[in-house]
PDB file of N, CA and C in Angstrom:
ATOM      1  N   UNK A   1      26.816   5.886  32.772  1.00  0.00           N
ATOM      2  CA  UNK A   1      27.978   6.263  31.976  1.00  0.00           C
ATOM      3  C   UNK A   1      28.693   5.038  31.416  1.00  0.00           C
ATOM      4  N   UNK A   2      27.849   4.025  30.410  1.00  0.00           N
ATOM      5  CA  UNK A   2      28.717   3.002  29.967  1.00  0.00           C
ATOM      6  C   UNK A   2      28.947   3.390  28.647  1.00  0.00           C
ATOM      7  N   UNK A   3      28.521   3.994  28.200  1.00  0.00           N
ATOM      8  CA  UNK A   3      29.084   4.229  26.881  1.00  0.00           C
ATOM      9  C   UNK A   3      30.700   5.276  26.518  1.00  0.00           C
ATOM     10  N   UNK A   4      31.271   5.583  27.678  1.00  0.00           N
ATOM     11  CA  UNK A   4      32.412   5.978  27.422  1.00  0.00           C
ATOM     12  C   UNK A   4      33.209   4.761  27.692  1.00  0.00           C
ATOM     13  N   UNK A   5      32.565   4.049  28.431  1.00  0.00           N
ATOM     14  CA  UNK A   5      33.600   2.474  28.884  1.00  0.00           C
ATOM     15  C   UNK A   5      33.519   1.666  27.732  1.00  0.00           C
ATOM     16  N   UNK A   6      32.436   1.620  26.576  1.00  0.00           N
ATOM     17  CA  UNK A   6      32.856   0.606  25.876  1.00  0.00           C
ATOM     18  C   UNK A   6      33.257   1.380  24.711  1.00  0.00           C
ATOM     19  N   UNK A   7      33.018   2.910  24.486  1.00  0.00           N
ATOM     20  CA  UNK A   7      33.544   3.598  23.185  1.00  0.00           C
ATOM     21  C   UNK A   7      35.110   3.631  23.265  1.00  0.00           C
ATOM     22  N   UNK A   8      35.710   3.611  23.764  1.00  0.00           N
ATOM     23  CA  UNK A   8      37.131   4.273  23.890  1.00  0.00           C
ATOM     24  C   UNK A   8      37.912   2.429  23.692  1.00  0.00           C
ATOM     25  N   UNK A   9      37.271   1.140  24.301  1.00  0.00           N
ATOM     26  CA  UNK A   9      38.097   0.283  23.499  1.00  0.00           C
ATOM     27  C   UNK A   9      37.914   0.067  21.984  1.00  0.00           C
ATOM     28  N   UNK A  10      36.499  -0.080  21.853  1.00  0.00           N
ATOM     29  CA  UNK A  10      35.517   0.161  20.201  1.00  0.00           C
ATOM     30  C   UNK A  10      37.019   1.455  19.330  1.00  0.00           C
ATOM     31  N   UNK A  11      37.343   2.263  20.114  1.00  0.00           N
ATOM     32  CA  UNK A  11      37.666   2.969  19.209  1.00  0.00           C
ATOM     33  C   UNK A  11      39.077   2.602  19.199  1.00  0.00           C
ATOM     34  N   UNK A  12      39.848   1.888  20.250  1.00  0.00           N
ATOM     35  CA  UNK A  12      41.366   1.264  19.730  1.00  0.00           C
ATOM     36  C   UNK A  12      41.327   0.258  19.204  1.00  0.00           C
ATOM     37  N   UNK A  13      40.456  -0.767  19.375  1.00  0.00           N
ATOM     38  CA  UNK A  13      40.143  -1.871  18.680  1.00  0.00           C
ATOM     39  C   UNK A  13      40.252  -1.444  16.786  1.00  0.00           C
ATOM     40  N   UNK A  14      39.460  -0.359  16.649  1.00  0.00           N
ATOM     41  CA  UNK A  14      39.382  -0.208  14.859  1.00  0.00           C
ATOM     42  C   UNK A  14      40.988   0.691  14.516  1.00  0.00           C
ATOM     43  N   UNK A  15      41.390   1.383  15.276  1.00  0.00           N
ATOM     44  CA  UNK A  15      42.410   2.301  14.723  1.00  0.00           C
ATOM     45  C   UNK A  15      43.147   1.192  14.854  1.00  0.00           C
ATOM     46  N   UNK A  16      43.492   0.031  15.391  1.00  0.00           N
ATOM     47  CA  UNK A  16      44.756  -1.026  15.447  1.00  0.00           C
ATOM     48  C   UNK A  16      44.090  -1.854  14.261  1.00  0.00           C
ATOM     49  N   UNK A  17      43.212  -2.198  14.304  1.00  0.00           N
ATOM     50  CA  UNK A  17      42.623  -2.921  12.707  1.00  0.00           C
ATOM     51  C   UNK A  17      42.586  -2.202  11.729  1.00  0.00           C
ATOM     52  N   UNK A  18      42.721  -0.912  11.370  1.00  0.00           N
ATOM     53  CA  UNK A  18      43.094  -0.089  10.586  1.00  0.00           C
ATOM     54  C   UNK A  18      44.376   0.583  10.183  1.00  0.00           C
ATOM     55  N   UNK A  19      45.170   0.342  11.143  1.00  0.00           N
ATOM     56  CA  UNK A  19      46.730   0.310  10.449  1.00  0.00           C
ATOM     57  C   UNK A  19      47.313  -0.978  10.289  1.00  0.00           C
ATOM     58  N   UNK A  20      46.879  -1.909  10.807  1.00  0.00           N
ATOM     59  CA  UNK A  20      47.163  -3.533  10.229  1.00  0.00           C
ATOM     60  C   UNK A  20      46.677  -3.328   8.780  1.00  0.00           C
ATOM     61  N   UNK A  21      45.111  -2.856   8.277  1.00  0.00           N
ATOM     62  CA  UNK A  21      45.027  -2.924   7.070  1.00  0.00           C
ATOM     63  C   UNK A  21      45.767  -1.942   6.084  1.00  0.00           C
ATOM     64  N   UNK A  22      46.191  -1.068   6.744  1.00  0.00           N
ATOM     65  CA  UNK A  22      46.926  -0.082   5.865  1.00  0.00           C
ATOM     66  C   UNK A  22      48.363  -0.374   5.615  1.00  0.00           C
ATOM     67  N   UNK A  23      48.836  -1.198   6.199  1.00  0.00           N
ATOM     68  CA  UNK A  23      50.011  -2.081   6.129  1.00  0.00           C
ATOM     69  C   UNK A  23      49.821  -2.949   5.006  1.00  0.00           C
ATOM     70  N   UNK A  24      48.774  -3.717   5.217  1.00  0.00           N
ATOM     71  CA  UNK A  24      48.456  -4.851   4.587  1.00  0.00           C
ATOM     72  C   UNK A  24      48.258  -4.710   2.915  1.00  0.00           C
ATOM     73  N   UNK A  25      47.779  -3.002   2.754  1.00  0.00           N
ATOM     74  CA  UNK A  25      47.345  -2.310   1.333  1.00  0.00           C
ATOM     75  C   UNK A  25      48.787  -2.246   0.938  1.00  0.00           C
ATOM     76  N   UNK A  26      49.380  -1.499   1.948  1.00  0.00           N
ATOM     77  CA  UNK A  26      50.465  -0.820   1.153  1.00  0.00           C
ATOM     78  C   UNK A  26      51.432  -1.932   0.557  1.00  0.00           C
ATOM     79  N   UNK A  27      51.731  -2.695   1.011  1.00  0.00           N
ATOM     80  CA  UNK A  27      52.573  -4.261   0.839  1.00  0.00           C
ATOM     81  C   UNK A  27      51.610  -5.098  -0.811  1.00  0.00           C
ATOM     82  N   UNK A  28      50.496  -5.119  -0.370  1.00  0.00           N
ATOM     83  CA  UNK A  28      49.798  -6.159  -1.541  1.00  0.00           C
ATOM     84  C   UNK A  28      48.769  -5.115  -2.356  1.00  0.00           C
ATOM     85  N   UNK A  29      47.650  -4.574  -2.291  1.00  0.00           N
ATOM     86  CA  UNK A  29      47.267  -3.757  -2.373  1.00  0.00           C
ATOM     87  C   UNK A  29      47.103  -2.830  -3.643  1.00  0.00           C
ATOM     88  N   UNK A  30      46.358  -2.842  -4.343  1.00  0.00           N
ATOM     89  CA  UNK A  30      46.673  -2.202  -5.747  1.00  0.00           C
ATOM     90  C   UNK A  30      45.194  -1.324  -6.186  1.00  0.00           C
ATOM     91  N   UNK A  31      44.169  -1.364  -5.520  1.00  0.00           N
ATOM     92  CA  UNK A  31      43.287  -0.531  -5.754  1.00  0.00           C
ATOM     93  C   UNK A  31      42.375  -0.325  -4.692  1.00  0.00           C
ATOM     94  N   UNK A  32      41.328   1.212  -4.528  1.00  0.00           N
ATOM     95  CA  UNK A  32      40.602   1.435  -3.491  1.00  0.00           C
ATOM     96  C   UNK A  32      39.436   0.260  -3.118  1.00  0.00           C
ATOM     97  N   UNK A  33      39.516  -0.501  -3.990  1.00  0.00           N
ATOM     98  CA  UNK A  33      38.586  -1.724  -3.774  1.00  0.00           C
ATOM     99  C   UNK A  33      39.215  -2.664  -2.685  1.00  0.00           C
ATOM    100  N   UNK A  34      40.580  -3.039  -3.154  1.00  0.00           N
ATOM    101  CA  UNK A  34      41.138  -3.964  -2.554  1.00  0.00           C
ATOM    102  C   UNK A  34      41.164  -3.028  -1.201  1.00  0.00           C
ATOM    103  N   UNK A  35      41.477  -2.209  -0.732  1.00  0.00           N
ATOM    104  CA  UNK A  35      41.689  -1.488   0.661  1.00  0.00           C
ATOM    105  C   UNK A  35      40.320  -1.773   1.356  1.00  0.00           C
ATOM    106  N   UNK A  36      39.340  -1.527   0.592  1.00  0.00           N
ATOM    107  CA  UNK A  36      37.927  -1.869   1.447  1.00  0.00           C
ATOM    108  C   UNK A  36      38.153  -3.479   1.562  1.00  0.00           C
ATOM    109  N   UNK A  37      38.406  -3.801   0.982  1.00  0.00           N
ATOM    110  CA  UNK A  37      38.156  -5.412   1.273  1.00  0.00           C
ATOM    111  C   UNK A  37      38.997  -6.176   2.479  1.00  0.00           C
ATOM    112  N   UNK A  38      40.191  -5.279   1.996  1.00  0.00           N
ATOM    113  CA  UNK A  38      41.252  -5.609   3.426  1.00  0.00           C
ATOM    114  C   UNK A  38      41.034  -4.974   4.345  1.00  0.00           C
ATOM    115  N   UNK A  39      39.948  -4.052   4.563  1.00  0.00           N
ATOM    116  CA  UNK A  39      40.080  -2.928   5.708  1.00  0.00           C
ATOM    117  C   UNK A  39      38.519  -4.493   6.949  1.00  0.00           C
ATOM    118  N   UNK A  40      37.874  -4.719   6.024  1.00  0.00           N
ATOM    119  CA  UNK A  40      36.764  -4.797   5.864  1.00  0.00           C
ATOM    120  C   UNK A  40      37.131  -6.687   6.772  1.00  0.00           C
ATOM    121  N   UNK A  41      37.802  -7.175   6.261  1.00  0.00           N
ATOM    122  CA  UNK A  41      38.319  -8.588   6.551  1.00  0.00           C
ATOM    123  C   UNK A  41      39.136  -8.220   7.630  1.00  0.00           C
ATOM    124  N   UNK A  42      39.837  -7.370   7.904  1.00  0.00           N
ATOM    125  CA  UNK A  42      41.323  -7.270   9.096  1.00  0.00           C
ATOM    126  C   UNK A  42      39.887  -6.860  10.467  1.00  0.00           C
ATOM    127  N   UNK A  43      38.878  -6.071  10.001  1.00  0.00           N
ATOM    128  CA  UNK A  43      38.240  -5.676  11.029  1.00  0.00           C
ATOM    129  C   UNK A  43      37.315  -7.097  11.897  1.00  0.00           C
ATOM    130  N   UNK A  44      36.935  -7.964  11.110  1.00  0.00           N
ATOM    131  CA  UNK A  44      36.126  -9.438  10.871  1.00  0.00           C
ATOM    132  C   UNK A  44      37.531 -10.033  12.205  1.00  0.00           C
ATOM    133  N   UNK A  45      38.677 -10.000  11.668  1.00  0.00           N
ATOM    134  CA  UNK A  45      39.216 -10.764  11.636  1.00  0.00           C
ATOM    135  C   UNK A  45      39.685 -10.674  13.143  1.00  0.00           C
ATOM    136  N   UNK A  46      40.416  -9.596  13.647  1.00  0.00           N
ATOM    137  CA  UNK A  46      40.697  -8.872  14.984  1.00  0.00           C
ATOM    138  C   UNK A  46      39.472  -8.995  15.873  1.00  0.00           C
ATOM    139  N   UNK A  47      37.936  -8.610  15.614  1.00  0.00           N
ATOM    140  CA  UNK A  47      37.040  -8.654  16.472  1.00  0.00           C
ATOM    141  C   UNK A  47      36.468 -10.128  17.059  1.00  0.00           C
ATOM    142  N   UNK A  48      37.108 -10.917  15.802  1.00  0.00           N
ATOM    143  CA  UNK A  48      36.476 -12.599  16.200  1.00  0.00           C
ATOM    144  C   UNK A  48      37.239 -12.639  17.064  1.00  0.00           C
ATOM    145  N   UNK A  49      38.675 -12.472  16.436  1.00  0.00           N
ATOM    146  CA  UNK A  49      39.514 -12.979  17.942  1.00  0.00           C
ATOM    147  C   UNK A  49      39.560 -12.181  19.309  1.00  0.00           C
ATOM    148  N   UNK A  50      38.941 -11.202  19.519  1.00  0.00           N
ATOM    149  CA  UNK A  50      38.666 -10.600  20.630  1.00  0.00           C
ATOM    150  C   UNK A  50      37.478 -11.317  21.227  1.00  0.00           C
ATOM    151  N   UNK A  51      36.475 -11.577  20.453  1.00  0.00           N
ATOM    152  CA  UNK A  51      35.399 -12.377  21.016  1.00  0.00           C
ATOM    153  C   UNK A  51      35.839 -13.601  21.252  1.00  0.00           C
ATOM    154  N   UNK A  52      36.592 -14.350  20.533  1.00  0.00           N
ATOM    155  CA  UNK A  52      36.783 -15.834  20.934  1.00  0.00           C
ATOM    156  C   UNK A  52      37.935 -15.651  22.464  1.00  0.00           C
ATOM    157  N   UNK A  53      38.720 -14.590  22.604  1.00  0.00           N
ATOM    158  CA  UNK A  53      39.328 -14.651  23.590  1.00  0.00           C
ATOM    159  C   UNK A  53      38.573 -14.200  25.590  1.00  0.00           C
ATOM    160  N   UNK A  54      37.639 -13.758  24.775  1.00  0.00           N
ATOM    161  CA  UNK A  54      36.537 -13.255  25.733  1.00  0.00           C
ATOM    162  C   UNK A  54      35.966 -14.304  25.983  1.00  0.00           C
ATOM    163  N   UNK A  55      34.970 -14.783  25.067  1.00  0.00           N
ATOM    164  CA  UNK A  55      34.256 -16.209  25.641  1.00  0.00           C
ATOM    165  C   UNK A  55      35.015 -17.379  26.328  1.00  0.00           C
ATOM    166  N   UNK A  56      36.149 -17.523  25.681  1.00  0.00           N
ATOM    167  CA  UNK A  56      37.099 -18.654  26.351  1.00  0.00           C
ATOM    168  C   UNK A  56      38.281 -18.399  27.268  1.00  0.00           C
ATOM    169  N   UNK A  57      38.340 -16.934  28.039  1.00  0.00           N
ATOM    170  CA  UNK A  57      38.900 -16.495  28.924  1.00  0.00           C
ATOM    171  C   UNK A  57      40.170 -16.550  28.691  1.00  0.00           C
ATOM    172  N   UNK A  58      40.880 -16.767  27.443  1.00  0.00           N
ATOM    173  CA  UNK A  58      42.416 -16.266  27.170  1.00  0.00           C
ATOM    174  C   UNK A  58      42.667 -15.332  27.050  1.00  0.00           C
ATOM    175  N   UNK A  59      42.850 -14.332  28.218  1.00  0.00           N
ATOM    176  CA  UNK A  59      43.728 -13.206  28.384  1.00  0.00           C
ATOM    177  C   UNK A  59      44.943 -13.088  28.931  1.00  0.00           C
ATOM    178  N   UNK A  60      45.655 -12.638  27.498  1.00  0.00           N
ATOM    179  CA  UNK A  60      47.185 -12.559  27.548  1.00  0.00           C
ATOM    180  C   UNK A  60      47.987 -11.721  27.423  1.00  0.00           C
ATOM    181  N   UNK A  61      47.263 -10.051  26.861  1.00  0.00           N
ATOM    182  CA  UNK A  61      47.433  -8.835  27.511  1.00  0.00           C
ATOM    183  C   UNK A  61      46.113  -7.972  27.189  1.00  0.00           C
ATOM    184  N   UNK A  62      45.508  -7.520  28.057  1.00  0.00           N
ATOM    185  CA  UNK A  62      44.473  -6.834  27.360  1.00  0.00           C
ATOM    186  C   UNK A  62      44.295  -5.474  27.748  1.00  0.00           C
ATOM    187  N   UNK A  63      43.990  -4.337  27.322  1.00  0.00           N
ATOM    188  CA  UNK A  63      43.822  -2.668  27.506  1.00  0.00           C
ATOM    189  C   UNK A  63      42.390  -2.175  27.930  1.00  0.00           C
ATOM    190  N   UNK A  64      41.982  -2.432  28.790  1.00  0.00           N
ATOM    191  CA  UNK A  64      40.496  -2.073  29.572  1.00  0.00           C
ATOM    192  C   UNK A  64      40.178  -3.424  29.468  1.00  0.00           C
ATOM    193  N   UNK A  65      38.750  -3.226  28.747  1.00  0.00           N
ATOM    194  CA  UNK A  65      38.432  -4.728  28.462  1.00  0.00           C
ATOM    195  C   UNK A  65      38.573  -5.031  26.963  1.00  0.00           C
ATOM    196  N   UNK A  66      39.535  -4.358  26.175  1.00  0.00           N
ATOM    197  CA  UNK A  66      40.199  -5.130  24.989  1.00  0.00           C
ATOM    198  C   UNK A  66      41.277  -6.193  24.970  1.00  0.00           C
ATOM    199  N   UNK A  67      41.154  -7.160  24.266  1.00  0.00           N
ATOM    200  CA  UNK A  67      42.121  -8.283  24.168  1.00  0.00           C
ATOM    201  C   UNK A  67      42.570  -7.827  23.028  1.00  0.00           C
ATOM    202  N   UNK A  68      43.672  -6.808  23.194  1.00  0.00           N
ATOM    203  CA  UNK A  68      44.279  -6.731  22.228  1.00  0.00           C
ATOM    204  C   UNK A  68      45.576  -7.070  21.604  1.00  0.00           C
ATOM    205  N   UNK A  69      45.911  -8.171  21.843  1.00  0.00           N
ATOM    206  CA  UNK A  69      47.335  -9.337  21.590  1.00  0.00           C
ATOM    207  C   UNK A  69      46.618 -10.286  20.798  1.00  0.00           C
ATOM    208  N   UNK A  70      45.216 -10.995  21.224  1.00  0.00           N
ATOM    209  CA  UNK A  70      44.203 -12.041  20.645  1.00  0.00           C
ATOM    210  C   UNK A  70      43.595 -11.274  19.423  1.00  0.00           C
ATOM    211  N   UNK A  71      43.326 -10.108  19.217  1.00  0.00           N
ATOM    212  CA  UNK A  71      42.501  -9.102  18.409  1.00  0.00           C
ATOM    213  C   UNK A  71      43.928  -8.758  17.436  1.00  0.00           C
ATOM    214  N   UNK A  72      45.442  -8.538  17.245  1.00  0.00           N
ATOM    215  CA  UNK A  72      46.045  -8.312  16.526  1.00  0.00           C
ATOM    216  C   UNK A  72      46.303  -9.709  15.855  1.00  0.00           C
ATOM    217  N   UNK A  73      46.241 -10.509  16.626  1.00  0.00           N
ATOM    218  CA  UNK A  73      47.016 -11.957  15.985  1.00  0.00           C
ATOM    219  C   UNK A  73      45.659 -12.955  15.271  1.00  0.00           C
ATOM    220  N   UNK A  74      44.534 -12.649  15.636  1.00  0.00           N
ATOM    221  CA  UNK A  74      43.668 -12.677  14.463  1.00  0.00           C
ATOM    222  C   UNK A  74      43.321 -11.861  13.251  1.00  0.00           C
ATOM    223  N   UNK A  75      43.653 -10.752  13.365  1.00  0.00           N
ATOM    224  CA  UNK A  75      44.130  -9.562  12.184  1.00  0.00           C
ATOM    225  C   UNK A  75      44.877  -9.946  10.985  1.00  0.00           C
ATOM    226  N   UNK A  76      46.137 -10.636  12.007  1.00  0.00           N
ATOM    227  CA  UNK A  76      47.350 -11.170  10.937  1.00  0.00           C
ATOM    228  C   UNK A  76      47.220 -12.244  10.348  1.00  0.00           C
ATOM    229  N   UNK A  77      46.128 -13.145  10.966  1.00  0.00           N
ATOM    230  CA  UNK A  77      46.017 -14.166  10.473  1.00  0.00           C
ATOM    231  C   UNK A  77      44.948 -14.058   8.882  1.00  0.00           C
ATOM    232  N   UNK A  78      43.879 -13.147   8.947  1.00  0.00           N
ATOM    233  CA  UNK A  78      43.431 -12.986   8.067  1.00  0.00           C
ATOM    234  C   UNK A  78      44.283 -12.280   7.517  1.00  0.00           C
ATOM    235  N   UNK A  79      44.829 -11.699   7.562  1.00  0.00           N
ATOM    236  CA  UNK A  79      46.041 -10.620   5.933  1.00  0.00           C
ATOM    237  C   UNK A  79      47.030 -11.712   5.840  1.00  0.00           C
ATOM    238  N   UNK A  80      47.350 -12.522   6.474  1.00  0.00           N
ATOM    239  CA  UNK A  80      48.109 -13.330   5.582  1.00  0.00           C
ATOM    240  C   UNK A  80      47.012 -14.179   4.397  1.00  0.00           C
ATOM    241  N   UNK A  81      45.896 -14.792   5.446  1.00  0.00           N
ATOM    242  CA  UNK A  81      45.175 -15.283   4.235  1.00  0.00           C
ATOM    243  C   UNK A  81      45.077 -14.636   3.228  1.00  0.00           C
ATOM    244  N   UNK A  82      44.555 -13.459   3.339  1.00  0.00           N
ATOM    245  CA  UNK A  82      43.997 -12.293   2.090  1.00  0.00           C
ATOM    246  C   UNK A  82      45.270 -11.817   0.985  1.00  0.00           C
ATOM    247  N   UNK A  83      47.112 -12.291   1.473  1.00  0.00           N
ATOM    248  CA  UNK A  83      47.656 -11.923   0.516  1.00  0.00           C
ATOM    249  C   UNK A  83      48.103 -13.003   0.020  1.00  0.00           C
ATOM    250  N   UNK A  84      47.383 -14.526   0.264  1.00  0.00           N
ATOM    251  CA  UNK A  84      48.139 -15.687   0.155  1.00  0.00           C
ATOM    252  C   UNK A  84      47.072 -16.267  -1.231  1.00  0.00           C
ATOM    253  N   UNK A  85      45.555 -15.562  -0.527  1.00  0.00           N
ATOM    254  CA  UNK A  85      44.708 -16.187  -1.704  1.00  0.00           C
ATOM    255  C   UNK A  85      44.583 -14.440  -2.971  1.00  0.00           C
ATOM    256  N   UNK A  86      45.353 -13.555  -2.432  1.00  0.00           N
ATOM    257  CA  UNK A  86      45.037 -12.736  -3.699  1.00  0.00           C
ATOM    258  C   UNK A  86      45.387 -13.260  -5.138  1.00  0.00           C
ATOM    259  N   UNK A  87      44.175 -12.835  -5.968  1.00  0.00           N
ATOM    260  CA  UNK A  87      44.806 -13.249  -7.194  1.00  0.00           C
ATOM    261  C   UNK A  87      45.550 -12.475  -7.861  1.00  0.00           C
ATOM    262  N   UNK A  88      46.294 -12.251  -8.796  1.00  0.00           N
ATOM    263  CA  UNK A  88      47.155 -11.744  -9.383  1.00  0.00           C
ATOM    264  C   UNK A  88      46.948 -11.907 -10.828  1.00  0.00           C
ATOM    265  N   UNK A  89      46.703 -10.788 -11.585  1.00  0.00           N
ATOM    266  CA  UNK A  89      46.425 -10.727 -13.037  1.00  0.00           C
ATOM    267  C   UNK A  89      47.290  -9.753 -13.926  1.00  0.00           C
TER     268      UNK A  89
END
Protein backbone atom coordinates (compact mmCIF):
# COMPACT_ATOMS: atom_id res chain seq x y z
CA UNK A 1 0.00 0.00 0.00
CA UNK A 2 2.54 2.75 -1.09
CA UNK A 3 0.79 4.33 -3.46
CA UNK A 4 -1.75 6.00 -1.18
CA UNK A 5 1.44 7.26 0.84
CA UNK A 6 2.95 8.97 -1.97
CA UNK A 7 -0.50 10.00 -3.90
CA UNK A 8 -2.07 12.13 -1.29
CA UNK A 9 1.35 14.40 -0.90
CA UNK A 10 1.69 14.29 -5.08
CA UNK A 11 -1.74 15.55 -4.77
CA UNK A 12 -1.13 18.66 -2.15
CA UNK A 13 2.02 19.34 -3.59
CA UNK A 14 0.06 20.32 -7.22
CA UNK A 15 -3.21 21.88 -5.69
CA UNK A 16 -0.64 24.38 -3.63
CA UNK A 17 1.34 24.88 -7.02
CA UNK A 18 -1.81 25.48 -8.59
CA UNK A 19 -3.27 28.21 -6.64
CA UNK A 20 0.20 29.93 -6.42
CA UNK A 21 -0.26 29.84 -10.25
CA UNK A 22 -3.68 31.02 -10.26
CA UNK A 23 -2.65 33.90 -8.20
CA UNK A 24 0.17 34.47 -10.24
CA UNK A 25 -2.42 34.58 -13.64
CA UNK A 26 -4.77 36.58 -12.06
CA UNK A 27 -2.18 39.50 -10.97
CA UNK A 28 0.04 39.31 -14.44
CA UNK A 29 -1.62 37.04 -16.66
CA UNK A 30 -3.45 37.94 -19.83
CA UNK A 31 -4.04 34.80 -21.84
CA UNK A 32 -4.75 30.84 -21.60
CA UNK A 33 -1.23 30.50 -22.87
CA UNK A 34 0.33 32.51 -20.32
CA UNK A 35 -1.65 30.35 -17.47
CA UNK A 36 -0.07 27.16 -18.96
CA UNK A 37 3.18 28.60 -18.84
CA UNK A 38 2.80 29.84 -15.29
CA UNK A 39 0.97 26.80 -14.20
CA UNK A 40 3.73 24.79 -15.90
CA UNK A 41 6.96 26.85 -14.30
CA UNK A 42 5.24 27.31 -10.54
CA UNK A 43 4.95 23.36 -10.79
CA UNK A 44 9.09 23.07 -11.98
CA UNK A 45 9.56 25.45 -9.53
CA UNK A 46 7.87 24.11 -6.02
CA UNK A 47 8.97 20.42 -6.91
CA UNK A 48 12.81 21.44 -7.30
CA UNK A 49 12.56 22.93 -4.11
CA UNK A 50 10.99 20.01 -2.49
CA UNK A 51 13.68 17.88 -3.98
CA UNK A 52 16.52 20.12 -3.12
CA UNK A 53 15.09 20.22 0.47
CA UNK A 54 14.93 16.44 0.57
CA UNK A 55 18.36 15.71 -0.70
CA UNK A 56 19.95 18.30 1.61
CA UNK A 57 17.80 17.55 4.66
CA UNK A 58 16.28 21.14 5.23
CA UNK A 59 13.20 20.46 6.86
CA UNK A 60 11.45 23.36 8.13
CA UNK A 61 7.86 22.34 8.09
CA UNK A 62 6.81 19.50 6.19
CA UNK A 63 3.10 17.55 5.78
CA UNK A 64 3.83 13.66 5.54
CA UNK A 65 6.76 13.57 3.55
CA UNK A 66 6.07 16.97 1.74
CA UNK A 67 8.36 19.94 2.29
CA UNK A 68 5.96 22.15 1.88
CA UNK A 69 7.42 25.70 3.21
CA UNK A 70 10.74 24.72 0.75
CA UNK A 71 8.11 23.68 -2.17
CA UNK A 72 6.03 27.17 -1.72
CA UNK A 73 9.10 29.41 -1.46
CA UNK A 74 10.51 27.93 -4.59
CA UNK A 75 7.08 28.51 -6.32
CA UNK A 76 7.46 32.20 -5.43
CA UNK A 77 10.60 32.42 -6.45
CA UNK A 78 9.86 31.38 -9.95
CA UNK A 79 6.53 33.78 -10.30
CA UNK A 80 8.43 36.45 -9.29
CA UNK A 81 10.91 35.59 -12.00
CA UNK A 82 8.09 34.89 -14.55
CA UNK A 83 6.43 38.43 -13.75
CA UNK A 84 9.78 40.24 -13.62
CA UNK A 85 10.96 38.81 -17.09
CA UNK A 86 7.29 39.02 -18.67
CA UNK A 87 7.28 40.95 -21.65
CA UNK A 88 4.83 43.46 -22.15
CA UNK A 89 3.51 44.58 -25.60
Amino acid sequence: MILPALLLPLLLGVVVATLIAAVVHLTSGRSARDLAVIWIRVQIGFWLAHLTAVVFGLQIYGVGDLQIVEGIAGALLVSAWQIVTQKRV
